[in-house]
C-alpha atoms as a PDB file:
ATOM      1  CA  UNK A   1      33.275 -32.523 -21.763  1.00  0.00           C
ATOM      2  CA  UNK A   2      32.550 -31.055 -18.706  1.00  0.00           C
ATOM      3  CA  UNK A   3      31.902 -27.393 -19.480  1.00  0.00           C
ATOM      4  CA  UNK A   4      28.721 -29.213 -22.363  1.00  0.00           C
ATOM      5  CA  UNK A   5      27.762 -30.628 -19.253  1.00  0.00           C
ATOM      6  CA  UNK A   6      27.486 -27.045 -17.484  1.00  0.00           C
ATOM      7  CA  UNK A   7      25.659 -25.396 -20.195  1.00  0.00           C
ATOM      8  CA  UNK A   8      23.305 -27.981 -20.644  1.00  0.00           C
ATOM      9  CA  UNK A   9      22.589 -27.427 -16.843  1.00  0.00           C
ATOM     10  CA  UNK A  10      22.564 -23.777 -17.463  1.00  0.00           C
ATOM     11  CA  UNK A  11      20.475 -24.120 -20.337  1.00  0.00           C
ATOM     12  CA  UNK A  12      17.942 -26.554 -18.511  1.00  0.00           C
ATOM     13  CA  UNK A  13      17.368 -23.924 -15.413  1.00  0.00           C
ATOM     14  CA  UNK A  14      17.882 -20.673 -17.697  1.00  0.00           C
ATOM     15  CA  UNK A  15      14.045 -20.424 -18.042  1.00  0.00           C
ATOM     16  CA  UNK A  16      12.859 -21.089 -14.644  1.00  0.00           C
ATOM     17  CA  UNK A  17      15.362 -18.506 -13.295  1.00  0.00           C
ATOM     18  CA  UNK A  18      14.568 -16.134 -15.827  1.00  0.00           C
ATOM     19  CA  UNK A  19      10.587 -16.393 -14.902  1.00  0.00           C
ATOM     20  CA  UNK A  20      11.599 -16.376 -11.075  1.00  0.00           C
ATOM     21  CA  UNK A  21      13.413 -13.247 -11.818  1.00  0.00           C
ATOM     22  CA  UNK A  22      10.176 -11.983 -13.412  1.00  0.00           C
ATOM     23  CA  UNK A  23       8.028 -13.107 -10.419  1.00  0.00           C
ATOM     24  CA  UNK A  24      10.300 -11.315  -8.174  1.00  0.00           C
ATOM     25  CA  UNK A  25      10.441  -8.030  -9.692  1.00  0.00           C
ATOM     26  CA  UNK A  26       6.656  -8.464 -10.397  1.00  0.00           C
ATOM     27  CA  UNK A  27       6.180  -8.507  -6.678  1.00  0.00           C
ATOM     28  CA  UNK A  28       8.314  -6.048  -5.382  1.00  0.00           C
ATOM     29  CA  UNK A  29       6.396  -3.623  -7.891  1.00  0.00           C
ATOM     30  CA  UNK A  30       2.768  -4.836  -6.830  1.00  0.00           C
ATOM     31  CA  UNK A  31       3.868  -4.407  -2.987  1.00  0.00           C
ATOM     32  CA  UNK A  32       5.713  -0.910  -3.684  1.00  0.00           C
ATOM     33  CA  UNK A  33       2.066   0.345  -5.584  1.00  0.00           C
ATOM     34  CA  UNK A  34       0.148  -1.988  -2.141  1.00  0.00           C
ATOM     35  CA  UNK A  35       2.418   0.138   0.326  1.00  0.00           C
ATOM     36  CA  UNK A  36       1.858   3.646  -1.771  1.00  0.00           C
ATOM     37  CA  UNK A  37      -1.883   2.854  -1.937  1.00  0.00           C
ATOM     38  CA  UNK A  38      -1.956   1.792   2.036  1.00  0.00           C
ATOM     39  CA  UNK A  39      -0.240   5.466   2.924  1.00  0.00           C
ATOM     40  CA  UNK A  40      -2.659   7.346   0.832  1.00  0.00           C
ATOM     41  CA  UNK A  41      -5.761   5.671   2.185  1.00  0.00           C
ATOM     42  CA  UNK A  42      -4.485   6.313   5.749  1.00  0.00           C
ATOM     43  CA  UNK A  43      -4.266   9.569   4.953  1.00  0.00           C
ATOM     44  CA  UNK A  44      -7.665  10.240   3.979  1.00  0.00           C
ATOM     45  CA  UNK A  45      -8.953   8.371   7.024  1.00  0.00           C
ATOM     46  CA  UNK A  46      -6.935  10.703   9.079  1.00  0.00           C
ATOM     47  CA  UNK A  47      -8.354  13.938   7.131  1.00  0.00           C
ATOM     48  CA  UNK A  48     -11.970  12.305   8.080  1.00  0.00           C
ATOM     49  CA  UNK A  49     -11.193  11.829  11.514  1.00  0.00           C
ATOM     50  CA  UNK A  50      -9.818  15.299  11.776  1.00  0.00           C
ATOM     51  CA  UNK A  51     -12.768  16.601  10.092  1.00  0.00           C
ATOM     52  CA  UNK A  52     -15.474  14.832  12.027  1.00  0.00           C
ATOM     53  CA  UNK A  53     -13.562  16.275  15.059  1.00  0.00           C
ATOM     54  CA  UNK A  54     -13.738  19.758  14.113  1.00  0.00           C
ATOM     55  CA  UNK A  55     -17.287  18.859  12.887  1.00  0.00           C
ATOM     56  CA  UNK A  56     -18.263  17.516  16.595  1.00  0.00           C
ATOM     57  CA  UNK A  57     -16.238  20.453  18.338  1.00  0.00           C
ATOM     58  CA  UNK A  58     -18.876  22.662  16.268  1.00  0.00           C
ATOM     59  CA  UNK A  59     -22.374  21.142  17.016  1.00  0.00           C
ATOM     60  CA  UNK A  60     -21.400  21.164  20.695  1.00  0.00           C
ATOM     61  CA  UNK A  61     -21.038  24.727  20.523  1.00  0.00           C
ATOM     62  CA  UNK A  62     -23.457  24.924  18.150  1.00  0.00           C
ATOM     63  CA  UNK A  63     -25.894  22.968  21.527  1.00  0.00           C
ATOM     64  CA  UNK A  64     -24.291  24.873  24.255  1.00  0.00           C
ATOM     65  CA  UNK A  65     -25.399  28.126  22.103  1.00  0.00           C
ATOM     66  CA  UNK A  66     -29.147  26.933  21.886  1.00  0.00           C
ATOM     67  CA  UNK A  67     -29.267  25.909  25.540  1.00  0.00           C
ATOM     68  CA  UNK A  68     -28.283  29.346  26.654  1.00  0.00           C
ATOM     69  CA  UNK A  69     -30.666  31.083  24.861  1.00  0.00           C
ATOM     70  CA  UNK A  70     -33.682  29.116  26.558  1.00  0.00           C
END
């Protein structure tokens, strides 16, 4: 009598644990593609910051060029 009693439980909370199973794995994928995504757009920040660098490195020699030819 008691074991009916455990599968019915079982069977009652089967579903809900099944679709928080689902909910869970859904998330850790989402937040494994989130993290992924974050890395690669910090690293094409940093290439743009390095470039504009290099880029501002270059017009000032670029301006100290033109002043000392006038």
């Amino acid at each position: 009598m008691q074991e009916q009693g455990t599968m019915e439980l079982i069977a009652a909370w089967l579903p809900f644990l099944i679709l928080l199973a689902v909910v869970w794995v859904g998330y850790r994928y989402s937040m494994k593609h989130y993290r992924s995504h974050v890395d690669e757009v910090n690293a094409v920040n940093q290439q743009i910051v390095d470039t504009n660098r290099e880029m501002i490195a270059e017009l000032k020699e670029i301006k100290q060029i033109l002043k000392d030819q006038n």
